[in-house]
C-alpha atoms as a PDB file:
ATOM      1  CA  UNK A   1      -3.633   6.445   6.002  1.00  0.00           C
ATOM      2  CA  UNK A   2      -5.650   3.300   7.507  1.00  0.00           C
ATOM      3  CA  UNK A   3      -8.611   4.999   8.186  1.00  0.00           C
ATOM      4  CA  UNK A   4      -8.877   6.979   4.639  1.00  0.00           C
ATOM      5  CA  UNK A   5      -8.192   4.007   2.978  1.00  0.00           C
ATOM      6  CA  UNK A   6     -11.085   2.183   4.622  1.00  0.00           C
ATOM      7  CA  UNK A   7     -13.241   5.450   4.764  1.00  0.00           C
ATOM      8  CA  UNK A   8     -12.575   6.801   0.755  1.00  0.00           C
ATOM      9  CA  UNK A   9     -12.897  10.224   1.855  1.00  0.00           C
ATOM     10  CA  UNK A  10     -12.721  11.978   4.743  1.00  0.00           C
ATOM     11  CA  UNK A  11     -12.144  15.178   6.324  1.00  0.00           C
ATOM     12  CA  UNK A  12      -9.596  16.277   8.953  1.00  0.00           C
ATOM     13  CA  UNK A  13     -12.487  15.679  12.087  1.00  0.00           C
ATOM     14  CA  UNK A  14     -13.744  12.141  10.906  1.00  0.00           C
ATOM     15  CA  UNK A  15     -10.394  10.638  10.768  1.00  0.00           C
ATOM     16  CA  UNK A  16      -9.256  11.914  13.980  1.00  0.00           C
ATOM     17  CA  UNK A  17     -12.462  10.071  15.479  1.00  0.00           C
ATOM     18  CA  UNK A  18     -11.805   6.834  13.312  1.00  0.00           C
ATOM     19  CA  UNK A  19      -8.703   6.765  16.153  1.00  0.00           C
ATOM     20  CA  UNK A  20      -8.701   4.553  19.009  1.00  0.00           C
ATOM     21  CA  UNK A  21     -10.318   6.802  21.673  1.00  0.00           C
ATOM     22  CA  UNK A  22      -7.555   5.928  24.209  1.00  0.00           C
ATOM     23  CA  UNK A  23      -4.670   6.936  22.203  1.00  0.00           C
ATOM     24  CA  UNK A  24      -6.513   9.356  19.665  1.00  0.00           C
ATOM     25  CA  UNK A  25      -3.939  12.876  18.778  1.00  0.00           C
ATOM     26  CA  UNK A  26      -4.996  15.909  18.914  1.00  0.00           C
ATOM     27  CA  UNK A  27      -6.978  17.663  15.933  1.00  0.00           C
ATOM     28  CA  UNK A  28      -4.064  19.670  15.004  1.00  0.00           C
ATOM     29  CA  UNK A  29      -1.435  16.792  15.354  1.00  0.00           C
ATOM     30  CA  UNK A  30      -3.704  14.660  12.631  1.00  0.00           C
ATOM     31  CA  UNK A  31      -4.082  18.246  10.682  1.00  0.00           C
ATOM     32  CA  UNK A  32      -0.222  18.158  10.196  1.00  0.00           C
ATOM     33  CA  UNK A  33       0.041  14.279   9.448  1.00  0.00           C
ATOM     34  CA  UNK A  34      -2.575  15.205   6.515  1.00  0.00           C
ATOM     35  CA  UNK A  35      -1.053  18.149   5.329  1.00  0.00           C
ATOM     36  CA  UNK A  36       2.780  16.495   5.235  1.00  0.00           C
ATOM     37  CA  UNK A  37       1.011  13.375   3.454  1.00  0.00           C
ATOM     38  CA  UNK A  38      -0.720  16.323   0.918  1.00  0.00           C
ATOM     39  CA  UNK A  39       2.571  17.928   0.363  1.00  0.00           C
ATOM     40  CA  UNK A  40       4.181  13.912  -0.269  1.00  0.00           C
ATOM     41  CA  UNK A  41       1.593  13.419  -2.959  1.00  0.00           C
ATOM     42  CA  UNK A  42       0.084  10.748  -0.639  1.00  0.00           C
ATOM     43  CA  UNK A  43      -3.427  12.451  -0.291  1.00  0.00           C
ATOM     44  CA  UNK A  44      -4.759  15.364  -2.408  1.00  0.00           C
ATOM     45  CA  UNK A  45      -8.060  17.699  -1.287  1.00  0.00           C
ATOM     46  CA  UNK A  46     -10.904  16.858  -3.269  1.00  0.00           C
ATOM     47  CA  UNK A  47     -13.313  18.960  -2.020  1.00  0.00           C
ATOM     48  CA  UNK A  48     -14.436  21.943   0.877  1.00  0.00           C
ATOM     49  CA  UNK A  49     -17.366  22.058   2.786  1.00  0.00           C
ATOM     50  CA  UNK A  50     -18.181  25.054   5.078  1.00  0.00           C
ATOM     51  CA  UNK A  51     -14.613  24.799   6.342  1.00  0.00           C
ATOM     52  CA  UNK A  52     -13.242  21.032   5.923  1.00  0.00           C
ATOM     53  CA  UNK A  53     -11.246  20.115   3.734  1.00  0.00           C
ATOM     54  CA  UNK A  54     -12.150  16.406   2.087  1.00  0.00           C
ATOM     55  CA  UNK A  55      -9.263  14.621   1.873  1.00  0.00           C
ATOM     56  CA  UNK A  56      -9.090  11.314  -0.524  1.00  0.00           C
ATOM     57  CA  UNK A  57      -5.830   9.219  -0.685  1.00  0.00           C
ATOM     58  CA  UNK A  58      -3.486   9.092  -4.068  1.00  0.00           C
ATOM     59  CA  UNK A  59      -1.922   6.315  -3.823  1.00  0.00           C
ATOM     60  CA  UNK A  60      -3.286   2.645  -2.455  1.00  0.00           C
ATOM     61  CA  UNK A  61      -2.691   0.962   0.281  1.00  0.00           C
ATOM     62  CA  UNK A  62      -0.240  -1.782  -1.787  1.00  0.00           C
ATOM     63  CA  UNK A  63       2.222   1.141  -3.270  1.00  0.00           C
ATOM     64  CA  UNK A  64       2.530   2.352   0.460  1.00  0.00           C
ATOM     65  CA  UNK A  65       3.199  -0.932   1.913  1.00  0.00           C
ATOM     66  CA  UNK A  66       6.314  -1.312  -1.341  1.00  0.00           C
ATOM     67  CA  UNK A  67       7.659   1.637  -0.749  1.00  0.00           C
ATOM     68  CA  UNK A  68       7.660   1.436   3.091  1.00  0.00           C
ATOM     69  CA  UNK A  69       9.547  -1.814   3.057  1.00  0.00           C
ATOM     70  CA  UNK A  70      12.036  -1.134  -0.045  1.00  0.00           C
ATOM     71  CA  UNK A  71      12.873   1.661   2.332  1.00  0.00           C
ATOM     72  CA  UNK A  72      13.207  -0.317   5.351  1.00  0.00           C
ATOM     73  CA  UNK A  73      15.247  -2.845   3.215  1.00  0.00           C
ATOM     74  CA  UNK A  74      17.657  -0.216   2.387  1.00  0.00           C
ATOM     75  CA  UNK A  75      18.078   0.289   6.132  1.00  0.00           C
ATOM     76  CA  UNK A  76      19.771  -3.286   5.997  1.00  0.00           C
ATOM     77  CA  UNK A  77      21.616  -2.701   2.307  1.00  0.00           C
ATOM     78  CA  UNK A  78      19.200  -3.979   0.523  1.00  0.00           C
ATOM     79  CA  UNK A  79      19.123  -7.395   2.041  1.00  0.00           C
ATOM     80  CA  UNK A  80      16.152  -9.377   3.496  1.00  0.00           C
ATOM     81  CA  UNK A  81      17.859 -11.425   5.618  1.00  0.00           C
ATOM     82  CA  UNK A  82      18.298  -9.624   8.418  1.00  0.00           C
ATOM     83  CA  UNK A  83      14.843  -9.409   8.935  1.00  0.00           C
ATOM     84  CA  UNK A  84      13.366 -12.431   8.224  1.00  0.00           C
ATOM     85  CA  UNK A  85      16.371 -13.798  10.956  1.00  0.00           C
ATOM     86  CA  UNK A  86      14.746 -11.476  13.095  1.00  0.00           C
ATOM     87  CA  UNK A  87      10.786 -12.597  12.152  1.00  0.00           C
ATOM     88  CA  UNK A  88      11.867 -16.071  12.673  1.00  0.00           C
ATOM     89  CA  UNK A  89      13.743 -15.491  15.722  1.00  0.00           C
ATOM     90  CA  UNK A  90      10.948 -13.813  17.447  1.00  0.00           C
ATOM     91  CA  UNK A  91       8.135 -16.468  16.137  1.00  0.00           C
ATOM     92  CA  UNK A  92       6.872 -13.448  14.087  1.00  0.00           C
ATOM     93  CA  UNK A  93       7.167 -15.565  10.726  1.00  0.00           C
ATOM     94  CA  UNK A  94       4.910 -18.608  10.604  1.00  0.00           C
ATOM     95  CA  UNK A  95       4.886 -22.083   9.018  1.00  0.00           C
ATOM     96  CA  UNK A  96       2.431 -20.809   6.935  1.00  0.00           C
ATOM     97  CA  UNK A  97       3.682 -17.562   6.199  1.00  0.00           C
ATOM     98  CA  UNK A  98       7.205 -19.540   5.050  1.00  0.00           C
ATOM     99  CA  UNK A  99       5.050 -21.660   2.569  1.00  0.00           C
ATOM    100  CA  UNK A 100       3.335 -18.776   1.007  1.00  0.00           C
ATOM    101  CA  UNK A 101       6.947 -17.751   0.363  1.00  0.00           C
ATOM    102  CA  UNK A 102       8.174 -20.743  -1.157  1.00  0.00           C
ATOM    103  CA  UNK A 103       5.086 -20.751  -3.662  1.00  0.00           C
ATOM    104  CA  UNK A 104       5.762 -17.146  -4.380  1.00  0.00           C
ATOM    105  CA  UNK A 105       9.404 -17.888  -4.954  1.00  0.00           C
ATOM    106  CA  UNK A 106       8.691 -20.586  -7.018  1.00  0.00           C
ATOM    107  CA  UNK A 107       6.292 -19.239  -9.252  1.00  0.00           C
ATOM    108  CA  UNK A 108       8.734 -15.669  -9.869  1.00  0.00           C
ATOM    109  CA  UNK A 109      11.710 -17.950 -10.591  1.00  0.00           C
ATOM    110  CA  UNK A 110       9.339 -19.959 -13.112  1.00  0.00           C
ATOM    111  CA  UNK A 111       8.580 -16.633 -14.589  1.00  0.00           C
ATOM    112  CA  UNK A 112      12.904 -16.244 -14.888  1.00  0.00           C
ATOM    113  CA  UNK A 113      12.199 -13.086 -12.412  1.00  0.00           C
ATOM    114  CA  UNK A 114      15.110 -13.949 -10.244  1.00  0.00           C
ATOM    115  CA  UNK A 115      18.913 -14.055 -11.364  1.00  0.00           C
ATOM    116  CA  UNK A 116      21.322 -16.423 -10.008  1.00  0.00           C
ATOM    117  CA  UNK A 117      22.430 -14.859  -6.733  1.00  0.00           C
ATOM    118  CA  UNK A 118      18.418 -14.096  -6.263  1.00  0.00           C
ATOM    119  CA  UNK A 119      17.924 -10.969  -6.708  1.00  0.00           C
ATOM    120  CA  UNK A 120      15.257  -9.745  -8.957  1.00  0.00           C
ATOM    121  CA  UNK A 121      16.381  -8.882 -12.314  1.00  0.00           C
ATOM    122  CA  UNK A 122      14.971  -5.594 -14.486  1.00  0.00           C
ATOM    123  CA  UNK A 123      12.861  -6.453 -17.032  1.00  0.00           C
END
């Protein structure tokens, strides 16, 4: 998804070669990560030419990133804490990284996004 979000569009061949050379899958093995994002609703054919397929990606990079971590988060029941004890643990989580939390947290309980026990509430 990294290299069609930086690229717009691409077809099958030019993301397999936006891969680290090293490391880089097979044609077929990034054929079938494109078609099981297609079938998701994660990228959508836009267009053929001779016989690629143009691939363009339906949802951004943002979306991918919230649904990838709510579902991570409901790995742990829903709670954060586990990993941020972990982020913290392993000097993942920086000084500044906890400040840009604390401003984040303070501006969504200014905006009464957070209920008592701090969870956000549905609004």
């Amino acid at each position: 998804m990294d290299a069609l979000w930086k690229m717009g569009k691409a077809s099958i061949r030019e993301l397999q070669e936006q891969l680290p050379e090293k490391k880089r899958p097979a044609y077929t093995t990034v054929q079938t990560m494109v078609n099981r994002l297609e079938e998701k609703g994660a990228v959508r054919r836009v267009r053929k030419i001779g016989n690629a397929h143009i691939y363009e990606p339906m949802i951004t990079r943002r979306a991918a990133y919230r649904r990838l971590i709510d579902d991570f988060l409901d790995l742990f029941g829903g709670s954060a804490r586990p990993l941020m004890a972990h982020l913290l643990e392993t000097g993942k989580l920086t000084l500044e990284d906890v400040r840009t939390l604390e401003t984040t947290l303070a501006k969504t309980q200014g905006r009464g996004l957070l209920s008592h026990d701090g969870k956000q509430e549905d609004r």
